[in-house]
N, C-alpha and C. Protein backbone atom coordinates (compact mmCIF):
# COMPACT_ATOMS: atom_id res chain seq x y z
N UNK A 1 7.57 8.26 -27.05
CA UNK A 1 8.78 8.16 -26.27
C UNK A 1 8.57 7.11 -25.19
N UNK A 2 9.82 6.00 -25.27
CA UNK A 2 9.39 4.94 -24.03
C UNK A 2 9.88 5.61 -22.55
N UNK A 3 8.83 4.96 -21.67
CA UNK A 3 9.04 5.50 -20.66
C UNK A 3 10.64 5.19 -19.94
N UNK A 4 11.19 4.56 -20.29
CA UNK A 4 12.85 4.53 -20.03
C UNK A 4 13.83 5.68 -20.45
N UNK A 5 13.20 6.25 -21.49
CA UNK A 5 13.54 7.54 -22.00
C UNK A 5 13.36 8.59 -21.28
N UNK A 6 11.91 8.79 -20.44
CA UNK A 6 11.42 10.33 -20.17
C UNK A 6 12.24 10.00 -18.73
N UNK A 7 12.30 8.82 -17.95
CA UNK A 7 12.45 8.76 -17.05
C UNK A 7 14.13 7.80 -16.82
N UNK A 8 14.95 7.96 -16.41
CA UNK A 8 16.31 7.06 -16.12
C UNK A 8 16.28 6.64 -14.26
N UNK A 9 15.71 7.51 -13.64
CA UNK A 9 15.87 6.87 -12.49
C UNK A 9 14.68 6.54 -12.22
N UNK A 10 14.93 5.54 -11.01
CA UNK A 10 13.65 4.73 -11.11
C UNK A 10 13.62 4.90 -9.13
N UNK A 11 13.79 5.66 -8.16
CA UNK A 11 14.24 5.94 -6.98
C UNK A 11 13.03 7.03 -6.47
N UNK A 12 13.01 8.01 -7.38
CA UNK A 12 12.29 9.07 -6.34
C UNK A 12 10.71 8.70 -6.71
N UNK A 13 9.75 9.52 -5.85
CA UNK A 13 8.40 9.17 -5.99
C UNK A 13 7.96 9.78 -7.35
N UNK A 14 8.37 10.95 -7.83
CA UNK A 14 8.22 11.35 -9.38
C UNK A 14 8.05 9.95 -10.38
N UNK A 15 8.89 9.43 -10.36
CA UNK A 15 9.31 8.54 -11.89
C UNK A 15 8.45 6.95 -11.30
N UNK A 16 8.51 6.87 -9.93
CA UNK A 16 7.46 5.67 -9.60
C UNK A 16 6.26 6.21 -9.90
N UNK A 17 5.68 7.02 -10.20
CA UNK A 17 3.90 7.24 -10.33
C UNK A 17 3.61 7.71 -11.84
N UNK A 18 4.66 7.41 -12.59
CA UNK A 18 4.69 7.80 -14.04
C UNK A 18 4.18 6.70 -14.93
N UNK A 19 4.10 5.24 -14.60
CA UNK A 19 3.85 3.97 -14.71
C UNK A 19 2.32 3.90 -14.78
N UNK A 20 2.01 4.16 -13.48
CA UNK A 20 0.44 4.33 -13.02
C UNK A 20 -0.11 5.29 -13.66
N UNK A 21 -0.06 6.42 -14.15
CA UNK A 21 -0.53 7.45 -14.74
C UNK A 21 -0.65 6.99 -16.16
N UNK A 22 0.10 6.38 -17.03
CA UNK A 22 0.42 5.93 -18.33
C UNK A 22 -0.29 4.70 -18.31
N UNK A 23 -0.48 3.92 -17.39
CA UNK A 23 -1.65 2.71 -16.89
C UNK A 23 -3.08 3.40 -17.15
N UNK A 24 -3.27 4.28 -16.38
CA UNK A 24 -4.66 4.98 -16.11
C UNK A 24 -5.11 5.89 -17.62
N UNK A 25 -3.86 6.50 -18.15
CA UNK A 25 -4.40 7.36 -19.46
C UNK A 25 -4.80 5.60 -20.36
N UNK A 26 -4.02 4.62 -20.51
CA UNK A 26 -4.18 3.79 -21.55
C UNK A 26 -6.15 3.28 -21.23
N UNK A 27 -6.06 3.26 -20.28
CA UNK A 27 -7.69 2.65 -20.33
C UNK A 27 -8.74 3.75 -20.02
N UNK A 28 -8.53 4.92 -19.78
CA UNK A 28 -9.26 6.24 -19.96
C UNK A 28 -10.44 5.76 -21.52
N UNK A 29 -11.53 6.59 -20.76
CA UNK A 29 -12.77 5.49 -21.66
C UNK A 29 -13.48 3.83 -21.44
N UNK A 30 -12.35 3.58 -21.35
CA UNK A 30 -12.74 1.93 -21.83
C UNK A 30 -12.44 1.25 -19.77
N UNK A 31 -12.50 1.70 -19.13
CA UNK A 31 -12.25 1.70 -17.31
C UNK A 31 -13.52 0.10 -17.06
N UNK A 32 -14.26 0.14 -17.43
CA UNK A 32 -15.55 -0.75 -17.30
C UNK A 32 -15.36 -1.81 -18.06
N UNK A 33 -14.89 -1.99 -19.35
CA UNK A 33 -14.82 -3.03 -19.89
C UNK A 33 -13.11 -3.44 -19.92
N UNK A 34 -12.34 -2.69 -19.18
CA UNK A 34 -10.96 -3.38 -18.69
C UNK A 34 -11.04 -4.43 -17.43
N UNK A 35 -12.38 -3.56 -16.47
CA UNK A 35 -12.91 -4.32 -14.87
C UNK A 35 -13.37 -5.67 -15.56
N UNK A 36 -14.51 -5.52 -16.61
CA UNK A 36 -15.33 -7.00 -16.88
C UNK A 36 -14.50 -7.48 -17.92
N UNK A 37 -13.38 -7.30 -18.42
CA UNK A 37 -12.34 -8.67 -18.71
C UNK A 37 -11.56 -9.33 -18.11
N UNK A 38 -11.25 -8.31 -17.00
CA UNK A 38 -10.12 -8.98 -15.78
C UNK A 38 -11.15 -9.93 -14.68
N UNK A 39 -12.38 -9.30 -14.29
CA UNK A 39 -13.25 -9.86 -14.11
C UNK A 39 -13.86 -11.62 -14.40
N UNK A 40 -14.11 -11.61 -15.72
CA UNK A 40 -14.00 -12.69 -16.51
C UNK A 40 -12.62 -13.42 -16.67
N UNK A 41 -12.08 -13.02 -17.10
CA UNK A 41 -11.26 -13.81 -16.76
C UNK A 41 -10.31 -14.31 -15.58
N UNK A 42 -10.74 -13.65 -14.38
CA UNK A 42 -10.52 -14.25 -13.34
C UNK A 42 -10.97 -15.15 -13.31
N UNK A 43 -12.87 -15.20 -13.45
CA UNK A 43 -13.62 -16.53 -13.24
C UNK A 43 -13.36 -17.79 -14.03
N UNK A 44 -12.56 -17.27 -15.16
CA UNK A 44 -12.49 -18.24 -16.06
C UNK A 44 -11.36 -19.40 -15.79
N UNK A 45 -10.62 -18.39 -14.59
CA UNK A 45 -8.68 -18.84 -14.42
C UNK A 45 -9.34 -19.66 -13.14
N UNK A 46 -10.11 -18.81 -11.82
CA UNK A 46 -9.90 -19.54 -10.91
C UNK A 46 -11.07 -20.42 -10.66
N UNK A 47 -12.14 -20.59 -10.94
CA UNK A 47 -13.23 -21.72 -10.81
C UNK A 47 -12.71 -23.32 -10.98
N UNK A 48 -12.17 -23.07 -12.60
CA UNK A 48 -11.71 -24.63 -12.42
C UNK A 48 -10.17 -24.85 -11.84
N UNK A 49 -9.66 -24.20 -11.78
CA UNK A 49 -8.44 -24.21 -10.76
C UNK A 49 -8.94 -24.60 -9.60
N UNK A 50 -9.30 -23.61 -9.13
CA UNK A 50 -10.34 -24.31 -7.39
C UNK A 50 -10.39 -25.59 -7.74
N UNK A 51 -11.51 -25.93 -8.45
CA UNK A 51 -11.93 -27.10 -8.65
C UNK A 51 -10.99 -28.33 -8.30
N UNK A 52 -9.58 -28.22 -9.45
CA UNK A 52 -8.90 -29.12 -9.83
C UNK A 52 -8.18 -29.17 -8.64
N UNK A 53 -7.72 -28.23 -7.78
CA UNK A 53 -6.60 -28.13 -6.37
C UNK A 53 -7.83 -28.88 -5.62
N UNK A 54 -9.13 -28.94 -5.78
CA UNK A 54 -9.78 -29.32 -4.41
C UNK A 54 -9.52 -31.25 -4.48
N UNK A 55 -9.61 -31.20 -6.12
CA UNK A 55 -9.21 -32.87 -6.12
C UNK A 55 -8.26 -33.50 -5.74
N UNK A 56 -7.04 -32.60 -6.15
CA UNK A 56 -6.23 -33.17 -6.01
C UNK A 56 -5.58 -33.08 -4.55
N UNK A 57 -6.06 -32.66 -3.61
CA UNK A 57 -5.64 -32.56 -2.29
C UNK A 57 -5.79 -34.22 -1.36
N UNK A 58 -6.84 -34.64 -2.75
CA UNK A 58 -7.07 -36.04 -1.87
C UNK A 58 -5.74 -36.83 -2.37
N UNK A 59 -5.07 -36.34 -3.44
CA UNK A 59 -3.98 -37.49 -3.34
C UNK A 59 -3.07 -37.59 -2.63
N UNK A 60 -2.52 -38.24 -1.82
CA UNK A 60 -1.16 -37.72 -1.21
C UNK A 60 0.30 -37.08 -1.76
N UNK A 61 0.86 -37.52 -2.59
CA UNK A 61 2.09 -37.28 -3.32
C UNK A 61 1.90 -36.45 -4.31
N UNK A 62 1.54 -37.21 -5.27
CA UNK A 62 1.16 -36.88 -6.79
C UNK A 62 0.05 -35.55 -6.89
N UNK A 63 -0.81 -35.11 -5.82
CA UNK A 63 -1.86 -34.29 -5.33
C UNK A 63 -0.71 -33.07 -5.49
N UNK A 64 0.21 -32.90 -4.62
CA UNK A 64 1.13 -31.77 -4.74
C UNK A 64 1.62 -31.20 -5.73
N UNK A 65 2.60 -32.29 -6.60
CA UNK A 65 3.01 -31.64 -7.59
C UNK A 65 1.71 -31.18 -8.67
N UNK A 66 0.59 -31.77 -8.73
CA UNK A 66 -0.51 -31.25 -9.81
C UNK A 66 -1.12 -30.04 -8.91
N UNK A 67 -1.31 -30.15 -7.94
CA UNK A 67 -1.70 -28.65 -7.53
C UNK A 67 -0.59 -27.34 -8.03
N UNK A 68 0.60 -27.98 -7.74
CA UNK A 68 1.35 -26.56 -8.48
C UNK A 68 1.33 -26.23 -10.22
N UNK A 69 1.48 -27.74 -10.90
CA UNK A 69 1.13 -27.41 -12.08
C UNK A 69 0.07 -26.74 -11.99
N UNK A 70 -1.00 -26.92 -11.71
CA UNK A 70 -2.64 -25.98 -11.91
C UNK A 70 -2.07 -24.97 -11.72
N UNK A 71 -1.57 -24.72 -10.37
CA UNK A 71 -1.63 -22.99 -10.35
C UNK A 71 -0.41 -22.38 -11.32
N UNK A 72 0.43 -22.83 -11.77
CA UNK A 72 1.62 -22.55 -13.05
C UNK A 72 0.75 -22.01 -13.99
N UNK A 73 -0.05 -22.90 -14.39
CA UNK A 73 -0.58 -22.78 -15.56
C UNK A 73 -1.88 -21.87 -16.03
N UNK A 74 -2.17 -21.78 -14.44
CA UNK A 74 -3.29 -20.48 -13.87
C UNK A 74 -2.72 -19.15 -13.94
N UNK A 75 -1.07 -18.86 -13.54
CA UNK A 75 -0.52 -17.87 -13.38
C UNK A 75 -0.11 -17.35 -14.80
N UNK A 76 0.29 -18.42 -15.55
CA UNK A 76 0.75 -18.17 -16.79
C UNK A 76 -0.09 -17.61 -17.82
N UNK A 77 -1.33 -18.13 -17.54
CA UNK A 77 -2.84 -17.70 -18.73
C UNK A 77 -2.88 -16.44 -18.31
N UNK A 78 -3.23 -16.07 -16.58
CA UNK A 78 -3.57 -14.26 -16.04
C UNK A 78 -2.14 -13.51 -16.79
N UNK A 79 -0.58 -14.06 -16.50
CA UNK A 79 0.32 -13.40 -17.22
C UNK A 79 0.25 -12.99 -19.43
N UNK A 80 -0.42 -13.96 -19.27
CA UNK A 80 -0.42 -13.66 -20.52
C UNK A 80 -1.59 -12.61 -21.05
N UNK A 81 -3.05 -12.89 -20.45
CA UNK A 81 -3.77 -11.76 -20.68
C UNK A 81 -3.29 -10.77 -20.08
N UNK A 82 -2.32 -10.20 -18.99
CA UNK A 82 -1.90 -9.28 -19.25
C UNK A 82 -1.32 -8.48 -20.08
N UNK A 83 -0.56 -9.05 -20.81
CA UNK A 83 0.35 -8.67 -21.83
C UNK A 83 -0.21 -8.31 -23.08
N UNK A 84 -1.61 -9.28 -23.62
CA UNK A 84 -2.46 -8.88 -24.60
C UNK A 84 -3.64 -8.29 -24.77
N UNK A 85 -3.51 -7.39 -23.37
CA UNK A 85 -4.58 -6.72 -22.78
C UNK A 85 -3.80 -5.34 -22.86
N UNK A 86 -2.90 -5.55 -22.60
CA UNK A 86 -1.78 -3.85 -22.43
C UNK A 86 -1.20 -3.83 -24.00
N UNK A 87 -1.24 -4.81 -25.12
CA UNK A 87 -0.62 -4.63 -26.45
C UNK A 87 -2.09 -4.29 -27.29
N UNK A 88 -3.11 -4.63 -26.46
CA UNK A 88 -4.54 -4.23 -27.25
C UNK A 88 -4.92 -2.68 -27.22
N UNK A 89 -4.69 -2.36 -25.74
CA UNK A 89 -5.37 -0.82 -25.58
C UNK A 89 -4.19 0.06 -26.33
N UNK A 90 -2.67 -0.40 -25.86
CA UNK A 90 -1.51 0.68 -26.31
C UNK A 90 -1.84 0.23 -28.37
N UNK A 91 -2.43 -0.61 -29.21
CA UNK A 91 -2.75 -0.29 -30.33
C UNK A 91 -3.60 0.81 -30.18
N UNK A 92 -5.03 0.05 -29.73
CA UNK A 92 -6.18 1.14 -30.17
C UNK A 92 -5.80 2.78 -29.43
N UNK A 93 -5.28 2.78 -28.72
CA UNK A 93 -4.60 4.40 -28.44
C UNK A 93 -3.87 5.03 -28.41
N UNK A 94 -2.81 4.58 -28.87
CA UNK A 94 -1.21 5.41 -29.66
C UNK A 94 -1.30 4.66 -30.75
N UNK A 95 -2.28 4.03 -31.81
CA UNK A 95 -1.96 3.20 -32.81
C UNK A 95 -0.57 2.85 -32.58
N UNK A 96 0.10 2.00 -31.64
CA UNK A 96 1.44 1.56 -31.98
C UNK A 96 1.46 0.35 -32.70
N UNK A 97 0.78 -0.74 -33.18
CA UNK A 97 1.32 -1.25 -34.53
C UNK A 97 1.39 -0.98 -35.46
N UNK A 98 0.60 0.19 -36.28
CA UNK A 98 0.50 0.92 -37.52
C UNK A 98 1.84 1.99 -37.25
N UNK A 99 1.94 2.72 -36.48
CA UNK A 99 3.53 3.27 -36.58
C UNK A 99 4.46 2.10 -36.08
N UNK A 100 4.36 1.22 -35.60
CA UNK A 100 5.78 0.69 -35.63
C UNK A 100 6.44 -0.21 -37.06
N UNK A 101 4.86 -0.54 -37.43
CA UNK A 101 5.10 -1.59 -39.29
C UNK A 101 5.53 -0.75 -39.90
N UNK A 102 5.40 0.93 -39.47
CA UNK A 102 5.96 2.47 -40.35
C UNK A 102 7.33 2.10 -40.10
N UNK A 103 7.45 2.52 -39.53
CA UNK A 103 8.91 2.08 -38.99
C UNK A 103 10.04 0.84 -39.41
N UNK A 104 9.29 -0.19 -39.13
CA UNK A 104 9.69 -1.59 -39.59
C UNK A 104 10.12 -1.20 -41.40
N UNK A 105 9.29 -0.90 -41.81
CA UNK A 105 9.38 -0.78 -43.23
C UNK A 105 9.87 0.00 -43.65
N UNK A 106 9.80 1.41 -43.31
CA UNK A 106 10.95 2.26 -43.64
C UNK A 106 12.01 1.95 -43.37
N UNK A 107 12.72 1.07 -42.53
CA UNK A 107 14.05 0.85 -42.13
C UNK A 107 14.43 -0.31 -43.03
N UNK A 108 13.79 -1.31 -43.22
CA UNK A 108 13.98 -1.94 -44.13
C UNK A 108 14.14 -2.14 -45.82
N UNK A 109 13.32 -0.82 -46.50
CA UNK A 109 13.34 -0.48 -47.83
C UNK A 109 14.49 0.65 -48.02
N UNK A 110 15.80 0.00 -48.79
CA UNK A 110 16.69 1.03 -49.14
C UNK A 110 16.21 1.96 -50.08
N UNK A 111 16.78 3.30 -50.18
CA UNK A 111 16.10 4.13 -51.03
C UNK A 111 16.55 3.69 -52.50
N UNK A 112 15.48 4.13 -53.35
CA UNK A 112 15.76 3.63 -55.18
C UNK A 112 16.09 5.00 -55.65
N UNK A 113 16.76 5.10 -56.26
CA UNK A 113 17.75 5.97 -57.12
C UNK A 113 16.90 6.31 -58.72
N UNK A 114 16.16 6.84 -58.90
CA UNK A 114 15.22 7.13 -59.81
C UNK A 114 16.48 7.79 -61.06
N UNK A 115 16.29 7.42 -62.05
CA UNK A 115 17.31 7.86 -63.03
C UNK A 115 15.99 8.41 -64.47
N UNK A 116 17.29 9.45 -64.85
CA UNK A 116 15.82 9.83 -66.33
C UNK A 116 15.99 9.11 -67.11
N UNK A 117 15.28 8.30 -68.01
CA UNK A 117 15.18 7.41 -68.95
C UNK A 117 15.25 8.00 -70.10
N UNK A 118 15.08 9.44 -70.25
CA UNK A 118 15.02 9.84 -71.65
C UNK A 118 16.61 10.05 -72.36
């Protein structure tokens, strides 16, 4: 059941800490190697980011707009391992791609009408 379901209002302190709890059951077990991927890949996002903002500060003009590209493109990589970090654990612990291809496919195969041949 999606959490838009169990919950419709989104106001009292109940239905705000329902998020976090469903956060905390998904990485239950695996708490250590969720720290050393976010971990890693922090270092991975901000080292050469640093790097590249420290160069480009020497340019005058052109220095600006590439410092924001860097960090765009810094924000966009951490946004995205988010997303395939929360579609990795919600597989391996509600199997939700194996029931949802259930799904997918049952909705898609009309039923066959078996007739006796004899």
């Amino acid at each position: 059941m999606a959490f838009r379901e169990v919950c419709s209002c989104h106001r009292d302190a109940e239905c705000r800490s329902r998020p976090f709890q469903y956060s905390f059951s998904l990485i239950q077990g695996a708490w250590w190697r969720t720290y050393a991927i976010f971990i890693a890949a922090g270092a991975i996002t901000n080292v050469p980011s640093f790097g590249l903002r420290f160069l480009w500060s020497f340019i005058p003009v052109l220095g600006t707009m590439l410092h924001g590209v860097t960090i765009s493109i810094g924000a966009a990589y951490w946004g995205l391992l988010h997303v395939l970090y929360y579609f990795d654990r919600r597989c391996r612990v509600e199997d939700f791609d194996i029931r949802f291809l259930a799904e997918q496919v049952s909705s898609e195969i009309p039923p066959v009408a078996v007739s006796d041949a004899s």
